[in-house]
Protein backbone atom coordinates (compact mmCIF):
# COMPACT_ATOMS: atom_id res chain seq x y z
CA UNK A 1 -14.92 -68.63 -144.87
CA UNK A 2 -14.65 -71.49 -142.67
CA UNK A 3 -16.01 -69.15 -139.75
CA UNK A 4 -18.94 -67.50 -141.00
CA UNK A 5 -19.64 -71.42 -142.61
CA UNK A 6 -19.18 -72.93 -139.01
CA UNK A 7 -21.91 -69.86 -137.49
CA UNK A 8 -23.85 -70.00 -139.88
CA UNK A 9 -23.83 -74.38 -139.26
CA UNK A 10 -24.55 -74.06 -135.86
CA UNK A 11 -27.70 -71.24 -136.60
CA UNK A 12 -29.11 -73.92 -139.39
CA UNK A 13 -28.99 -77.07 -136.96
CA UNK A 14 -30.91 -75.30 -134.45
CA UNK A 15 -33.99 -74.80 -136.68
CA UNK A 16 -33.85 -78.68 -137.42
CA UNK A 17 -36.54 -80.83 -135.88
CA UNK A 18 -35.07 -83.08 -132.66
CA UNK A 19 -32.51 -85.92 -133.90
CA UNK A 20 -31.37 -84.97 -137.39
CA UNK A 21 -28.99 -81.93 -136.23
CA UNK A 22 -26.09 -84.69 -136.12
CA UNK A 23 -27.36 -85.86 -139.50
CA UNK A 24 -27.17 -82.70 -141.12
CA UNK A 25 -24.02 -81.76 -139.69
CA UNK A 26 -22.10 -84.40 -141.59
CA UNK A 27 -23.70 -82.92 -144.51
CA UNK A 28 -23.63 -79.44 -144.14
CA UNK A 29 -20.00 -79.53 -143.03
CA UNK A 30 -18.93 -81.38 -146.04
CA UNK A 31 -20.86 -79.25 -148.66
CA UNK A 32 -19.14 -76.21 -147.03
CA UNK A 33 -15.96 -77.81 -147.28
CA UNK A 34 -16.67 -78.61 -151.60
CA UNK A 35 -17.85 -74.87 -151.79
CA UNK A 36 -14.68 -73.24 -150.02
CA UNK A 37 -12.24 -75.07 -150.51
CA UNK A 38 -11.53 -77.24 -153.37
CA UNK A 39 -7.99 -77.32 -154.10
CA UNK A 40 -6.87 -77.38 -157.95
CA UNK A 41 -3.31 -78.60 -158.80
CA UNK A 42 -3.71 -75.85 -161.82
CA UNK A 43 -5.50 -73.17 -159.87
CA UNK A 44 -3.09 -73.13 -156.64
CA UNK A 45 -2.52 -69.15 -157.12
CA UNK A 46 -6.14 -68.74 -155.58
CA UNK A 47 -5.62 -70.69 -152.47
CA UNK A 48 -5.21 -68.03 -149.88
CA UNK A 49 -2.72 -69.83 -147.70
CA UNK A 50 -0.20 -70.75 -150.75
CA UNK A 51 -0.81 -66.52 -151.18
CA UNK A 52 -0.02 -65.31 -147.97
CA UNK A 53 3.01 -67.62 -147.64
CA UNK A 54 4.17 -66.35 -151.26
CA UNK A 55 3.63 -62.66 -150.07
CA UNK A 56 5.78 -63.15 -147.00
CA UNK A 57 8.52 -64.61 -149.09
CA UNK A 58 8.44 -62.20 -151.74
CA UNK A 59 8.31 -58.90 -149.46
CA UNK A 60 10.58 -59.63 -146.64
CA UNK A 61 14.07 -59.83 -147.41
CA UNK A 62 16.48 -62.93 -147.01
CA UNK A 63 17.97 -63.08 -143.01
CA UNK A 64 15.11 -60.85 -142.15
CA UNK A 65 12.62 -62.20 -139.53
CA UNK A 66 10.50 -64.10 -142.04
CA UNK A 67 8.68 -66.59 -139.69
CA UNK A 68 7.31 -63.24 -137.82
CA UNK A 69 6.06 -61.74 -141.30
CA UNK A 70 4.41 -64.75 -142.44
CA UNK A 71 2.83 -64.91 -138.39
CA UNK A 72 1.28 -61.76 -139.05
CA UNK A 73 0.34 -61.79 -142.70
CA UNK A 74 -1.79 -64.97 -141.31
CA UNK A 75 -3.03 -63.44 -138.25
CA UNK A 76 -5.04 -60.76 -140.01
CA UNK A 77 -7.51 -63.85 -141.01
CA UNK A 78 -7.50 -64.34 -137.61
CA UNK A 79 -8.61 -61.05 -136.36
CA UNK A 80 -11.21 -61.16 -139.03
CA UNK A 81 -12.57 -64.46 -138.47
CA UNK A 82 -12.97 -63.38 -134.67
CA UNK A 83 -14.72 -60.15 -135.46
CA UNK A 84 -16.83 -62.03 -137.85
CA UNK A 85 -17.72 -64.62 -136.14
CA UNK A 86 -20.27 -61.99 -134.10
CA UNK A 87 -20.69 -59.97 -136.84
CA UNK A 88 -21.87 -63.11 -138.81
CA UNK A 89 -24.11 -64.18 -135.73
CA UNK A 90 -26.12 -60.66 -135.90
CA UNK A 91 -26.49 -60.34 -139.40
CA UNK A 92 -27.92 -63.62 -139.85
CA UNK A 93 -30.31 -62.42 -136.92
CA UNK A 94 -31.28 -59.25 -138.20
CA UNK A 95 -30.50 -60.18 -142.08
CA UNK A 96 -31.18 -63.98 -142.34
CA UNK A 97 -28.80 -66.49 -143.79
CA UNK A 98 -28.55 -65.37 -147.46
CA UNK A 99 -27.81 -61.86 -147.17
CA UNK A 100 -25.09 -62.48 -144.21
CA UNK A 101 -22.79 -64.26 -146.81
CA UNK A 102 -23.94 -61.89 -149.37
CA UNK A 103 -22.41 -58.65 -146.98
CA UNK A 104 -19.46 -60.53 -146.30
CA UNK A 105 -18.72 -61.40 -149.93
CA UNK A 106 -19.30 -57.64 -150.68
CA UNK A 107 -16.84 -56.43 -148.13
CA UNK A 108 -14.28 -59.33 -148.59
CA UNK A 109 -13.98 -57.87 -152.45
CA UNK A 110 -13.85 -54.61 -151.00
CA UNK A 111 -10.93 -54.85 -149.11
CA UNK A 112 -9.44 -58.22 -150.93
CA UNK A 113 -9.26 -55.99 -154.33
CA UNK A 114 -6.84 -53.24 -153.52
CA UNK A 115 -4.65 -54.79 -150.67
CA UNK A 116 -3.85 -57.23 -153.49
CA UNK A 117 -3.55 -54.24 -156.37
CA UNK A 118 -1.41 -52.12 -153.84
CA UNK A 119 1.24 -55.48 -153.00
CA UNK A 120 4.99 -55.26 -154.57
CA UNK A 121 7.09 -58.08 -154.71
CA UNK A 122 10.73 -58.04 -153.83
CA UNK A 123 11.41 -60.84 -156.35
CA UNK A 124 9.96 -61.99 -159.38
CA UNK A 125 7.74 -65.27 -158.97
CA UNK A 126 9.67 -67.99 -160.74
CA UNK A 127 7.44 -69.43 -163.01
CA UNK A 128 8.95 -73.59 -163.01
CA UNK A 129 5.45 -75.26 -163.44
CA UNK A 130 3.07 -76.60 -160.69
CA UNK A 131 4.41 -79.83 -159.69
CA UNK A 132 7.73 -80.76 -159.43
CA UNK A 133 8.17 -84.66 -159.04
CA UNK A 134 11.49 -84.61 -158.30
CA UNK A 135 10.22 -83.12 -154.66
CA UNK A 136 9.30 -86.55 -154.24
CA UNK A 137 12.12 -88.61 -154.39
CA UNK A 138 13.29 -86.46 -151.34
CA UNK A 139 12.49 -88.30 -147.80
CA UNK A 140 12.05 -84.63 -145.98
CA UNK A 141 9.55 -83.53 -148.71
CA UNK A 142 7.45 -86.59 -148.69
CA UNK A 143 7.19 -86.87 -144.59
CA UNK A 144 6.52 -83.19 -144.66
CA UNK A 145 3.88 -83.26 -147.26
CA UNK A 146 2.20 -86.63 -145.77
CA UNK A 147 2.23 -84.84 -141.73
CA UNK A 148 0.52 -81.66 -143.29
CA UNK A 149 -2.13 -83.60 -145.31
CA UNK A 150 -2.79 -85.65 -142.14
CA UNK A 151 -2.56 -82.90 -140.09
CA UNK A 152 -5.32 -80.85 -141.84
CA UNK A 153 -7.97 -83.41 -141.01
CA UNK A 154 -8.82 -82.35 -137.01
CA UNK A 155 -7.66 -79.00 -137.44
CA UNK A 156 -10.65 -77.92 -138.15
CA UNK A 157 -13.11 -79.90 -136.00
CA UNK A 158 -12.87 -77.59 -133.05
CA UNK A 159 -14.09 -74.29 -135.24
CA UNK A 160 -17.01 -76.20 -136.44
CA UNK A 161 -18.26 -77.88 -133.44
CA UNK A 162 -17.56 -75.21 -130.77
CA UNK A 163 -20.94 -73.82 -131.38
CA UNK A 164 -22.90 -77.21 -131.85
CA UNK A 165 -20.93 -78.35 -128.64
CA UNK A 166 -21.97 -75.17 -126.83
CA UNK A 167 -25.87 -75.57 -128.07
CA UNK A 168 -25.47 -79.05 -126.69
CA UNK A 169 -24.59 -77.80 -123.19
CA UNK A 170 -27.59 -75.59 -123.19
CA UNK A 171 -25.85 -72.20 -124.41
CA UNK A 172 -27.30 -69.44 -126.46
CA UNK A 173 -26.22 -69.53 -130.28
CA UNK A 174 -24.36 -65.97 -129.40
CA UNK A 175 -22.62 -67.52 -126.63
CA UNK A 176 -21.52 -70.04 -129.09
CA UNK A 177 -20.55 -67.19 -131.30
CA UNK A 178 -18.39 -65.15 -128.56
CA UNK A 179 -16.53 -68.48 -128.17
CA UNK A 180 -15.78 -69.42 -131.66
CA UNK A 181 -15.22 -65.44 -131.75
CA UNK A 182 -12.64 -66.03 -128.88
CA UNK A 183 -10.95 -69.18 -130.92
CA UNK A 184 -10.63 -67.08 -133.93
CA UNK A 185 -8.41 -64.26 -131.90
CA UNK A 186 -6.51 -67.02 -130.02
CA UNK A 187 -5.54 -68.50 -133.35
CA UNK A 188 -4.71 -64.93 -134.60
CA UNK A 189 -2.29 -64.18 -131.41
CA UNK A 190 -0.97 -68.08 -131.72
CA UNK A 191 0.02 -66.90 -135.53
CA UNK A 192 2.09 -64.19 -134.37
CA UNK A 193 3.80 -66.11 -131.46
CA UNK A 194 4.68 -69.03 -133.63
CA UNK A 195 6.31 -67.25 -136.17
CA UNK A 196 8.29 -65.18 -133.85
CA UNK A 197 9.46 -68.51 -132.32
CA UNK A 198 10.21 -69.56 -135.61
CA UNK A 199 12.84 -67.21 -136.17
CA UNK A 200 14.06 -67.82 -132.67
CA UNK A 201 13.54 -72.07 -132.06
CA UNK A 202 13.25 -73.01 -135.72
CA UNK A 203 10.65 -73.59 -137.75
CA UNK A 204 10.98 -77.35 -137.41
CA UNK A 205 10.44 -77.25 -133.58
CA UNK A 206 7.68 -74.85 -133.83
CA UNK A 207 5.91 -76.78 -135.34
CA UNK A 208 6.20 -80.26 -133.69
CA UNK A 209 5.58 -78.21 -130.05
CA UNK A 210 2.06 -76.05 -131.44
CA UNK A 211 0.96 -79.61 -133.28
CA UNK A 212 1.43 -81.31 -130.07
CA UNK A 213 -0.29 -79.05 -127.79
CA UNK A 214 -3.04 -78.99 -130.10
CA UNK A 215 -2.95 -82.74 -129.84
CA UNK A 216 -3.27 -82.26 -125.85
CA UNK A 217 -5.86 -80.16 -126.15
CA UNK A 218 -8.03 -82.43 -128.05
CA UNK A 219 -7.84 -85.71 -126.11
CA UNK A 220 -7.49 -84.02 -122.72
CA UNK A 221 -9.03 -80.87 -122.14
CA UNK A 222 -12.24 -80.83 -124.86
CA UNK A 223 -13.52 -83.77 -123.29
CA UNK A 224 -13.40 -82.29 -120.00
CA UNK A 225 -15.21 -79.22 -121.01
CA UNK A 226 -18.43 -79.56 -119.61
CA UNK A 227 -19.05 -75.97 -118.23
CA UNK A 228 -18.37 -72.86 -119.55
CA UNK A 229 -15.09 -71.38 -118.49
CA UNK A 230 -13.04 -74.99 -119.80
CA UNK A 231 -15.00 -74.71 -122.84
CA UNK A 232 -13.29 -71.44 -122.92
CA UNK A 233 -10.08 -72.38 -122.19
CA UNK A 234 -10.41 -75.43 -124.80
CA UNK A 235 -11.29 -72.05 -127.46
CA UNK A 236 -8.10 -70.11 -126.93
CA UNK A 237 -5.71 -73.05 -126.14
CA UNK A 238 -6.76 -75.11 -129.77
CA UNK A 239 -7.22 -71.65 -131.28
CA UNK A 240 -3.59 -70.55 -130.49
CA UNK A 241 -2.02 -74.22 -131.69
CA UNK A 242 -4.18 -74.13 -134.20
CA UNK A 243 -3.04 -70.81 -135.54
CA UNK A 244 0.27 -71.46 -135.21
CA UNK A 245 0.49 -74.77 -137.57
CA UNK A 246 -0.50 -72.66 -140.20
CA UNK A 247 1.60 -69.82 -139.84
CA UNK A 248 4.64 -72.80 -139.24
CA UNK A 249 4.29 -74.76 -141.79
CA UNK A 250 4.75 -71.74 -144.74
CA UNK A 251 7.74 -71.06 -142.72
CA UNK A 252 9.32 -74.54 -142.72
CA UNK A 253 9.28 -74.78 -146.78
CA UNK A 254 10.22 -71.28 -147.17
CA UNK A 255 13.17 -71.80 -144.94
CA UNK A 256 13.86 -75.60 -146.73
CA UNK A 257 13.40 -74.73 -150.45
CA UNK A 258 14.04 -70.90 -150.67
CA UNK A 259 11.93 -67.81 -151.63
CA UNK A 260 12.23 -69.20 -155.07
CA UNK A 261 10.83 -72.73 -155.25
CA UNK A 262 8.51 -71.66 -152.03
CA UNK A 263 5.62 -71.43 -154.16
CA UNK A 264 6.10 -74.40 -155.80
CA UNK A 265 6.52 -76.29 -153.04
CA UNK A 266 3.89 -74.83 -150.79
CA UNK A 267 1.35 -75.19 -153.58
CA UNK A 268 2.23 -79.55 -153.59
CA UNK A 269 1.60 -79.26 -150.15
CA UNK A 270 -1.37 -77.21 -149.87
CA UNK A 271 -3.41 -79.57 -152.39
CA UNK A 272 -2.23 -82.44 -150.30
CA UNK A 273 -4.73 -80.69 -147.77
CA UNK A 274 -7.70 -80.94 -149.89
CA UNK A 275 -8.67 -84.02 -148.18
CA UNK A 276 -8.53 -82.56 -144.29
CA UNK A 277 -10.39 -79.96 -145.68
CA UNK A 278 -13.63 -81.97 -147.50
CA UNK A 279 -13.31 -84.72 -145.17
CA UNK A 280 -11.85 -83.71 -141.69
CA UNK A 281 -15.13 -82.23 -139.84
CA UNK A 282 -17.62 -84.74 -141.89
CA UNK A 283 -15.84 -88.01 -140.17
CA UNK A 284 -16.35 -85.97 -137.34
CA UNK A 285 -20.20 -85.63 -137.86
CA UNK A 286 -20.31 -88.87 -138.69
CA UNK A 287 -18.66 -90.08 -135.59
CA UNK A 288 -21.17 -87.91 -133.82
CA UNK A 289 -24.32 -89.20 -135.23
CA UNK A 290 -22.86 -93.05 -134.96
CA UNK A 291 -23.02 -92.27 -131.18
CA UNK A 292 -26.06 -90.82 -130.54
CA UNK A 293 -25.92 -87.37 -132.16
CA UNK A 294 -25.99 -83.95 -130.57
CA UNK A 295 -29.42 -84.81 -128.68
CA UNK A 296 -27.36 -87.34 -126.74
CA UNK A 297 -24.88 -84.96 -124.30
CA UNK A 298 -21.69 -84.30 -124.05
CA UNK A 299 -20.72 -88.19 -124.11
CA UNK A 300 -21.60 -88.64 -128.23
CA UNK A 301 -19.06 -86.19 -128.87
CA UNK A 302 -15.71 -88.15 -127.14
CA UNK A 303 -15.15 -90.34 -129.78
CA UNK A 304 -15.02 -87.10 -132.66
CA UNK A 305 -12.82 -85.75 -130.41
CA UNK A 306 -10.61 -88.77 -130.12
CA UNK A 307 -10.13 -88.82 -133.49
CA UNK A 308 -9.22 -85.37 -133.81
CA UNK A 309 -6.93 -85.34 -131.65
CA UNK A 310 -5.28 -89.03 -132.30
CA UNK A 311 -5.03 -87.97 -135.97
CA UNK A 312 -3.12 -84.82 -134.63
CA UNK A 313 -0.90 -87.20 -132.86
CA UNK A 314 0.11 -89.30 -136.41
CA UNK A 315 1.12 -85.61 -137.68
CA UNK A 316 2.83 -84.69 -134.56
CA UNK A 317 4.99 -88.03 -134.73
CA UNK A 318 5.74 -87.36 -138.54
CA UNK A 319 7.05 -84.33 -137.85
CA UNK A 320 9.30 -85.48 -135.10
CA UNK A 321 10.70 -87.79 -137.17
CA UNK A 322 11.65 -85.10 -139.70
CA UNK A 323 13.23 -83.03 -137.03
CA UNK A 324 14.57 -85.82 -135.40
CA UNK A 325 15.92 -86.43 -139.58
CA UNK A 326 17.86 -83.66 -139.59
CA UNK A 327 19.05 -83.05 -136.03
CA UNK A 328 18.78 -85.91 -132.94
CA UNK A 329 20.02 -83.28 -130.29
CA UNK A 330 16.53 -81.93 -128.87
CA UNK A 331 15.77 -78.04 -130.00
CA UNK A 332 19.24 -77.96 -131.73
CA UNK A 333 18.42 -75.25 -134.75
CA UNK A 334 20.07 -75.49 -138.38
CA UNK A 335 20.24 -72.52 -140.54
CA UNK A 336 21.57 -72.61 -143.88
CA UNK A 337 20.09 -69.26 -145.24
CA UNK A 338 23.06 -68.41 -146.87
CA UNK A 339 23.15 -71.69 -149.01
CA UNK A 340 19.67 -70.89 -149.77
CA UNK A 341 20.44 -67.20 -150.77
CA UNK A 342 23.44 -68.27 -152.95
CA UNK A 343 21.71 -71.24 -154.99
CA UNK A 344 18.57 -68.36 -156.23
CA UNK A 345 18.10 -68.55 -160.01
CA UNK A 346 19.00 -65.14 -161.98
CA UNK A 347 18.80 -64.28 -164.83
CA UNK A 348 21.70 -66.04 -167.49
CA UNK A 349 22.31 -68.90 -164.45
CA UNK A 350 21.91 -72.54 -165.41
CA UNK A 351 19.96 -72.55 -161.57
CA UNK A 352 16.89 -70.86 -163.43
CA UNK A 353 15.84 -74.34 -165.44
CA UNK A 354 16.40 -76.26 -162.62
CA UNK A 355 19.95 -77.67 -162.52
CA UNK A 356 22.06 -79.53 -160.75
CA UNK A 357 23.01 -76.78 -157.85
CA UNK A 358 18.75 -76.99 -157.32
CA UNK A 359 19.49 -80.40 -156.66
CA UNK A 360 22.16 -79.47 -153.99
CA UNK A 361 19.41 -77.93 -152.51
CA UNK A 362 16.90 -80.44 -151.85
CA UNK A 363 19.06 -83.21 -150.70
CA UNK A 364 20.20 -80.47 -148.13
CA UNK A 365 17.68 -80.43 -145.27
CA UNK A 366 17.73 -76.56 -144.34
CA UNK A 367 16.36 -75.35 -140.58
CA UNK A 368 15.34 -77.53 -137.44
């Protein structure tokens, strides 16, 4: 949703009298964010990232290439988002706003409904609750947790104001479209890659290299963007680091905690996101209207960028430090699958309740 909310934005603020683009942009960002993505400790099951990570670890077998499945279970959202991103544009042309998200919605059932009917696990969900505190008395869980809710918050500036940024430089809205269009497929292919180099690096130090490319990307190249074809390069350079820290992360607490506690896990984690999500692109409106606004050029837009990517930077370094945690010698990768495999509940194991050998496995940090 966060691409058809980020063309349909950028559409809106150019109907706005002179000034008060900026202004609503702050707004309209953060009322899309309440609308798509509240995040409910109770309700994780519906959050579509906790899902596709719990698909991947239920389907694909233990040893198999799992970072690669969950890269391409994600990527589909990222073909979609880039086909939809000018599909969204024209409807809302031809259509107006209303109907636009009402044809999405329609075919987003449509195709939602029976991929999720037609799905077979390979294991049985464990059903141990939705939080489990003793995660946080573990140092790896809590730095883990804390980079991924900081992380969250400039992740998705660059989808929302690619096609505010591109209005400001005197493009059409579909031009700003074909971009975001272009971001969307970069983050799909970036998906893929990173969780093929997952498998082959380690989830660990897949991560920490996409997050801190994406950090580069935001301090060094957006701001020089001020034509076309770096604007473009900005698009498919954040959109492939972009993809890939959500197709890494799943990955890295699959690998840690096992196919078993992965939804546990991943759903802490995932609500720690809720406020990147409500709040990441708003402070970036704001910083936009504190300078001037859209009306002002390509300046009033350094210091949202700054913050995206500085903010990147704090997750970058926390992630370091947990890699760093495990394993000083640079790119060294730790695999302890098999201690994973053997300490699965079953049925008539004390491991099913949550005993002692679960403990074993937390204090064990897993992969690099």
């Amino acid at each position: 949703m966060a691409t058809q909310t980020s063309t349909t934005t950028a559409y809106q603020l150019e109907q706005l009298p002179k000034g008060s683009a900026d202004r609503a942009g702050g707004t309209t960002l953060r009322q899309a964010r309440s609308a798509h993505h509240e995040v409910d400790p109770s309700d994780s099951d519906l959050d579509p990232v906790l899902e596709a990570s719990r698909i991947a670890d239920s389907t694909v077998p233990d040893g198999g290439k799992r970072g690669l499945a969950n890269g391409i279970v994600y990527a589909g959202g990222g073909f979609g988002a880039a086909v939809l991103s000018i599909a969204t544009n024209a409807m809302i042309e031809r259509y107006g706003v209303e109907w636009a998200f009402r044809i999405i919605g329609i075919v987003c059932f449509s195709t939602g409904f029976p991929a999720a009917y037609m799905i077979k696990e390979r294991i049985p969900i464990q059903t141990s609750g939705f939080i489990d505190w003793k995660l946080f008395r573990q140092g790896s869980f809590n730095i883990i947790f804390v980079a991924g809710a900081i992380g969250v918050f400039p992740l998705l500036v660059p989808p929302f104001f690619i096609p505010l940024y591109a209005r400001s430089m005197g493009l059409s809205t579909s031009t700003g479209a074909a971009l975001l269009a272009g971001y969307n497929f970069s983050s799909a292919i970036g998906r893929i890659i990173s969780g093929h180099l997952c498998d082959i690096l380690g989830p660990l130090n897949t991560l920490f290299a996409f997050l801190a490319i994406n950090s580069l990307t935001m301090i060094a190249l957006w701001p020089a963007s001020t034509t076309l074809a770096p604007l473009a390069v900005f698009a498919v350079m954040n959109g492939l680091t972009n993809g890939g820290f959500f197709a890494s992360m799943p990955t890295c607490i699959g690998n840690i905690f096992g196919s078993a506690r992965v939804s546990t896990a991943m759903g802490m984690i995932v609500t720690g996101w809720v406020g990147g999500y409500l709040f990441g692109s708003p402070i970036a409106g704001y910083l936009l209207d504190a300078y001037g606004g859209a009306d002002e050029g390509l300046k009033a837009y350094r210091p949202a960028m700054f913050y995206a990517g500085s903010v990147s930077l704090v997750a970058t370094s926390l992630i370091l430090l947990m890699r760093l945690r495990i394993n000083k010698k640079p790119w060294a990768k730790r695999q302890c699958r098999s201690k994973i495999a053997n300490l699965s509940p079953s049925k008539g194991s004390s491991h099913a309740t949550g005993g002692p050998a679960w403990l074993m496995l937390y204090r064990a940090p897993c992969v690099a």
